[in-house]
C-alpha atoms as a PDB file:
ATOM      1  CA  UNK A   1     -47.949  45.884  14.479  1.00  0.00           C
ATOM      2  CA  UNK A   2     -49.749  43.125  16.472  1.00  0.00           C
ATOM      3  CA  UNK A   3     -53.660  42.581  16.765  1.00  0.00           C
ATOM      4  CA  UNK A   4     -53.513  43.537  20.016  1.00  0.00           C
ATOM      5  CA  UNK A   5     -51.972  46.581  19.655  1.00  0.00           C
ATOM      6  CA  UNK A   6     -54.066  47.499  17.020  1.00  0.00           C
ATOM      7  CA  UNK A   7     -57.175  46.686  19.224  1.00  0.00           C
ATOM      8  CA  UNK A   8     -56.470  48.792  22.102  1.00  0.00           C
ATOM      9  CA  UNK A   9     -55.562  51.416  20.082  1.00  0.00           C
ATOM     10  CA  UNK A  10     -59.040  51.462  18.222  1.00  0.00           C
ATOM     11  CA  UNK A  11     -60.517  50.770  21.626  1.00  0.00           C
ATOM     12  CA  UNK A  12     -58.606  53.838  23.640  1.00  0.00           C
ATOM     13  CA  UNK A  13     -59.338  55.908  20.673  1.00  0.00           C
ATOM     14  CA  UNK A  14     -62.934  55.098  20.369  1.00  0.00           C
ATOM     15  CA  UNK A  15     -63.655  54.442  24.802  1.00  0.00           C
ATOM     16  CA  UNK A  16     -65.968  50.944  24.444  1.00  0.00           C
ATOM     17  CA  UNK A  17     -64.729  47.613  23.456  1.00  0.00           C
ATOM     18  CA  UNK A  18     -65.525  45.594  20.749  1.00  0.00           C
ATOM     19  CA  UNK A  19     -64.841  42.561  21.491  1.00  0.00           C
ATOM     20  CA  UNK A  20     -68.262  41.795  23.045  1.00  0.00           C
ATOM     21  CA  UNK A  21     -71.057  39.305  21.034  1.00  0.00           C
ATOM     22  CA  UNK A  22     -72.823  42.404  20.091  1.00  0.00           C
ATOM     23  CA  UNK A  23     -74.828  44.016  17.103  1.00  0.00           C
ATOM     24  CA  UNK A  24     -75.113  46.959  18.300  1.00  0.00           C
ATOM     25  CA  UNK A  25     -74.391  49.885  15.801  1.00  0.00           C
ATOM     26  CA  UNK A  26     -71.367  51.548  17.070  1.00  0.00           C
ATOM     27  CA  UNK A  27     -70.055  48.556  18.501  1.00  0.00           C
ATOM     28  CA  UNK A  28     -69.968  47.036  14.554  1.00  0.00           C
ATOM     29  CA  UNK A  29     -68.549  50.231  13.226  1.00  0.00           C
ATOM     30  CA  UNK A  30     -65.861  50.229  16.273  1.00  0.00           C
ATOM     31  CA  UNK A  31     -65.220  46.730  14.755  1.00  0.00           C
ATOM     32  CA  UNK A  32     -65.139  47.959  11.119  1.00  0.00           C
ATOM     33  CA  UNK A  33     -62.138  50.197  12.099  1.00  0.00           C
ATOM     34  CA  UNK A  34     -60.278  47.584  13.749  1.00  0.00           C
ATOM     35  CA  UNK A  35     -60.584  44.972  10.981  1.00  0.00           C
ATOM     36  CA  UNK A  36     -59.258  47.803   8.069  1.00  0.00           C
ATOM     37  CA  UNK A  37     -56.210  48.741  10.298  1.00  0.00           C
ATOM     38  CA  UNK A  38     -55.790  44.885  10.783  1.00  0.00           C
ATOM     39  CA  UNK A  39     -55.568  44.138   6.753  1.00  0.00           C
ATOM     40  CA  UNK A  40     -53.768  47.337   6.194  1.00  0.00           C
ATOM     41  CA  UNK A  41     -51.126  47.025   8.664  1.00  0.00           C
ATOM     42  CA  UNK A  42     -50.854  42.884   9.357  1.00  0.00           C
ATOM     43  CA  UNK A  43     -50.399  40.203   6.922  1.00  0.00           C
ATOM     44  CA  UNK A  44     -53.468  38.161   8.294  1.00  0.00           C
ATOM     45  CA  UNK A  45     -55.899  36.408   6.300  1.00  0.00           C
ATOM     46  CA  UNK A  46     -59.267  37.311   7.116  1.00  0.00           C
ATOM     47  CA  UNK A  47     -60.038  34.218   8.981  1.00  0.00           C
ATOM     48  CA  UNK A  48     -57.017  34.886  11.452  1.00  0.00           C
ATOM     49  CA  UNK A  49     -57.913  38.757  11.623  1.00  0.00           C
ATOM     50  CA  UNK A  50     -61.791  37.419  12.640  1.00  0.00           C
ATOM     51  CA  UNK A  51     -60.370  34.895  14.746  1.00  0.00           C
ATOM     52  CA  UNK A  52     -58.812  37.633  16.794  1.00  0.00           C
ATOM     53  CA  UNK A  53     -62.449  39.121  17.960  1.00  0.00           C
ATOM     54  CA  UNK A  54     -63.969  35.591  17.722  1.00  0.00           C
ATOM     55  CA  UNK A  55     -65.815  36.323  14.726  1.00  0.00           C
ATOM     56  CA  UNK A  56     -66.488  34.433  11.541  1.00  0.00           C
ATOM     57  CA  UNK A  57     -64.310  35.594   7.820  1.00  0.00           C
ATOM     58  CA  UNK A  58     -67.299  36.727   6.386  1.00  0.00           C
ATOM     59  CA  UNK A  59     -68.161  39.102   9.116  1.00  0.00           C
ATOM     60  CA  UNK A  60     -64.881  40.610   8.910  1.00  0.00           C
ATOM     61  CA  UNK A  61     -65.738  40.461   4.661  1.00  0.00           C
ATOM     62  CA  UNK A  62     -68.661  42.478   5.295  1.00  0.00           C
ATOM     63  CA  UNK A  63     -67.170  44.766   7.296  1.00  0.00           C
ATOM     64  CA  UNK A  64     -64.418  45.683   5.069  1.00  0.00           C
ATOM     65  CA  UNK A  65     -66.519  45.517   1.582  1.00  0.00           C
ATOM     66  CA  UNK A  66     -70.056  47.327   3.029  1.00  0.00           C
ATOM     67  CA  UNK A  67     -69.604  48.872   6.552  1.00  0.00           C
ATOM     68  CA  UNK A  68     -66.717  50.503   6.727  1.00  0.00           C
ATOM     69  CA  UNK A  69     -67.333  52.288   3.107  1.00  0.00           C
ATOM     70  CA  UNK A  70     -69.970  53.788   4.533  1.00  0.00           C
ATOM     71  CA  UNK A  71     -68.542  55.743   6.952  1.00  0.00           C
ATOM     72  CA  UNK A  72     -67.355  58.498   4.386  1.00  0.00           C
ATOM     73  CA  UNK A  73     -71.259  58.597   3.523  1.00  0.00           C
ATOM     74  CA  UNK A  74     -73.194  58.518   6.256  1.00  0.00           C
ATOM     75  CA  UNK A  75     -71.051  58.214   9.597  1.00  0.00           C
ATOM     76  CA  UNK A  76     -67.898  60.767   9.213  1.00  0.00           C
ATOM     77  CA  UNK A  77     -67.369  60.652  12.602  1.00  0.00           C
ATOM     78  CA  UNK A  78     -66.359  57.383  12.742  1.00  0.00           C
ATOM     79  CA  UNK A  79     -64.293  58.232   9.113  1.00  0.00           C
ATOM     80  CA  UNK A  80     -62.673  60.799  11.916  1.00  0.00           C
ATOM     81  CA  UNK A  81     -61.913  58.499  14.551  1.00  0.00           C
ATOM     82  CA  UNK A  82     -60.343  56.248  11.789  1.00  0.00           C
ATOM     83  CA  UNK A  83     -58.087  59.091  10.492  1.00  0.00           C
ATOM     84  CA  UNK A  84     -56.964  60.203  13.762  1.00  0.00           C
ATOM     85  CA  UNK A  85     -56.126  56.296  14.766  1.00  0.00           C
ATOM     86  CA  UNK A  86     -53.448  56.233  11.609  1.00  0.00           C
ATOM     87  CA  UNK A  87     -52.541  59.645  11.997  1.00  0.00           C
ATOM     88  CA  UNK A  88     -51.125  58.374  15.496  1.00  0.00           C
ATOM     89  CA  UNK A  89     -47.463  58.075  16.660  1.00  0.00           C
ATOM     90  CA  UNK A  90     -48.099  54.243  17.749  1.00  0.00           C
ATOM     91  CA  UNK A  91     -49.661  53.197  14.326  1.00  0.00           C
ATOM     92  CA  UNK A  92     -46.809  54.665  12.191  1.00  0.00           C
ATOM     93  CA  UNK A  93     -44.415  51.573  11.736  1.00  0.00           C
ATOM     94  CA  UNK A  94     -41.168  51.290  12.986  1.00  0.00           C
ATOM     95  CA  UNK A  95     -38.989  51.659  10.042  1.00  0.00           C
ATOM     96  CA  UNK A  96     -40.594  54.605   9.039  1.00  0.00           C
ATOM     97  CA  UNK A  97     -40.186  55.781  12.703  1.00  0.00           C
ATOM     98  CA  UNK A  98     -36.249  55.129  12.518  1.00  0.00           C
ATOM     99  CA  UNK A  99     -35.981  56.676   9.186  1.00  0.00           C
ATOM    100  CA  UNK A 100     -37.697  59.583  10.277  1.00  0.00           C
ATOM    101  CA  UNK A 101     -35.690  59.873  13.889  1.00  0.00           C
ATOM    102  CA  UNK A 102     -32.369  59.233  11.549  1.00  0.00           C
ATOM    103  CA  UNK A 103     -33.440  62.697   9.067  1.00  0.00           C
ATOM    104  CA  UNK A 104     -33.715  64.828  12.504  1.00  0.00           C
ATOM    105  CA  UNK A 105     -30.099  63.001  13.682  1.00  0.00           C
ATOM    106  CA  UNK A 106     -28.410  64.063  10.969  1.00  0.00           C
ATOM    107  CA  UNK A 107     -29.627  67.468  10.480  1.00  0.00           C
ATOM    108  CA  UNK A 108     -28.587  68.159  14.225  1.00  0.00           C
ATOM    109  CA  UNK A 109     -25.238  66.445  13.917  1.00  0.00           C
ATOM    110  CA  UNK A 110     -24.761  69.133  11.096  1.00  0.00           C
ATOM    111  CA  UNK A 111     -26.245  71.858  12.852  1.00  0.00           C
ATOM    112  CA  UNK A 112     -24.156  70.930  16.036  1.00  0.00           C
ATOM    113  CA  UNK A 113     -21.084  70.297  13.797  1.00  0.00           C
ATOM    114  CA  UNK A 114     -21.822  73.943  12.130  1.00  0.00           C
ATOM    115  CA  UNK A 115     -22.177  75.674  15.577  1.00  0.00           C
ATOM    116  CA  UNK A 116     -19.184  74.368  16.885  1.00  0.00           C
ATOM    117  CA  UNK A 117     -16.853  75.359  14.177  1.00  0.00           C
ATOM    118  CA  UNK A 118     -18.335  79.128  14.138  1.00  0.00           C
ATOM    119  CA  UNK A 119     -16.411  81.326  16.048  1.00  0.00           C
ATOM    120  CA  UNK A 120     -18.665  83.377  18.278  1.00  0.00           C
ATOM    121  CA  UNK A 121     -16.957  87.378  19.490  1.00  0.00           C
ATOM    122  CA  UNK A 122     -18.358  86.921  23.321  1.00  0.00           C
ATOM    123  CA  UNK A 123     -19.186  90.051  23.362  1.00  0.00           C
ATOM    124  CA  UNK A 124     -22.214  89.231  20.542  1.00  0.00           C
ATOM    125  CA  UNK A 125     -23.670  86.698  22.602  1.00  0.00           C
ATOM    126  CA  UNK A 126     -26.493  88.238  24.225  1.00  0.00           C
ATOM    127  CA  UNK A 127     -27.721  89.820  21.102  1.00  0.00           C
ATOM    128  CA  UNK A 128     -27.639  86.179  19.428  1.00  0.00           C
ATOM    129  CA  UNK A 129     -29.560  85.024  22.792  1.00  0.00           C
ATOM    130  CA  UNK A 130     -31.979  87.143  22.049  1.00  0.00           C
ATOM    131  CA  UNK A 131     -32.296  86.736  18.419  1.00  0.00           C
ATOM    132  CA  UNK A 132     -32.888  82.447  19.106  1.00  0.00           C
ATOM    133  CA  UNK A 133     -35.412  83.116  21.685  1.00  0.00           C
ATOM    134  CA  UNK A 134     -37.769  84.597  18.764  1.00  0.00           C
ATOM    135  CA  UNK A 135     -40.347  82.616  17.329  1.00  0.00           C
ATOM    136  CA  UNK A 136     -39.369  81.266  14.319  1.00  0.00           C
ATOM    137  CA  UNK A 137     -42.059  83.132  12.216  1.00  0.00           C
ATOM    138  CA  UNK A 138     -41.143  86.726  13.252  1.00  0.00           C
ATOM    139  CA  UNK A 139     -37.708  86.431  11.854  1.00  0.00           C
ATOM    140  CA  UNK A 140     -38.040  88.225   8.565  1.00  0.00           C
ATOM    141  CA  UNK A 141     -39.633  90.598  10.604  1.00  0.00           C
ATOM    142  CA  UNK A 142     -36.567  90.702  12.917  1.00  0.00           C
ATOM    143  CA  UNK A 143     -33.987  90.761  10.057  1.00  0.00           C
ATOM    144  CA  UNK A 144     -35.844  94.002   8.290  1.00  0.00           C
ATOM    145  CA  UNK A 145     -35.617  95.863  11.364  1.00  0.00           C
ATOM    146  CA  UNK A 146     -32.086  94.570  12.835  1.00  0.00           C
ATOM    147  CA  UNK A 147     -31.029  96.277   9.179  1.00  0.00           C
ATOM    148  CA  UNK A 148     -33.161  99.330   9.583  1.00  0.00           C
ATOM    149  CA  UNK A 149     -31.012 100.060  13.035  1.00  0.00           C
ATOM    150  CA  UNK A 150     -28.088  99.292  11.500  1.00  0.00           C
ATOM    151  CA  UNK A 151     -28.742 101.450   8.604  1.00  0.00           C
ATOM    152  CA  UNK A 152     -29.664 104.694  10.730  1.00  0.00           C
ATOM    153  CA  UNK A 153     -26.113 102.949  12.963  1.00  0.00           C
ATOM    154  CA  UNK A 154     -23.907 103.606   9.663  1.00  0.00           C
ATOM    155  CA  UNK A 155     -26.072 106.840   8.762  1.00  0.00           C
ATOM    156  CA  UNK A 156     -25.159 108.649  12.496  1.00  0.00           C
ATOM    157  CA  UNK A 157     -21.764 107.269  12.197  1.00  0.00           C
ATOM    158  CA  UNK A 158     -20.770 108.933   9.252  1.00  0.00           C
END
């Protein structure tokens, strides 16, 4: 992942930018973010990560070793806004992106693979519409009373 990637992330996420001369509270802590997701997810020294905001190393020290520490204390929302930034699709990296896109590929190759060899009476394929348009959670539900009716089927049968 690239600075600048990271930066516009923190800034879209956060709606100011920090790249302005500034000491102003949330403008430090809106820095703070972007320097921790720059050593966690770039190989930068410190001195290239500052040089990226035109800062000095130690500012990007101190925000890494005192300010952003504090956020879990005394500013959680900006401990939120950090957490949803690497919860995000875009900071994820991209081999953990293919191996997760490969998983769902092969699970439905083998679902398609399954489907196609099952042989389907077409005569049971509006009952099996109507079984896949239920919500996933309501199918034990489903299955207890798809017996039930079969049950009292057999029973008035016989």
């Amino acid at each position: 992942m690239r600075t600048s990637e990271i930066k516009d992330l923190v800034e879209g996420e956060l709606g100011y930018r920090i790249d302005k001369n500034s000491r102003e509270r949330h403008i430090v802590y809106g820095r703070a973010i972007y320097f921790r997701i720059c050593k966690d997810r770039t190989n930068l020294s410190l001195q290239r990560i500052g040089e990226t905001l035109n800062v000095h190393h130690a500012t990007v020290l101190h925000a890494l070793r005192n300010i952003f520490p504090s956020f879990e204390m005394y500013n959680p929302k900006y401990m939120d806004i950090y957490n949803r930034i690497i919860e995000t699709e875009e900071y994820i990296p991209k081999y953990k992106k293919l191996k997760i896109l490969q998983e769902q590929h092969r699970k439905l190759e083998t679902r398609f693979r399954f489907l196609k060899e099952l042989k389907i009476d077409p005569k049971l394929k509006p009952i099996l519409q109507t079984i896949q348009e239920l919500p996933e959670e309501k199918f034990p539900e489903a299955e207890k009373r798809i017996k039930g009716v079969l049950d009292r089927l057999q029973e008035y049968c016989e």
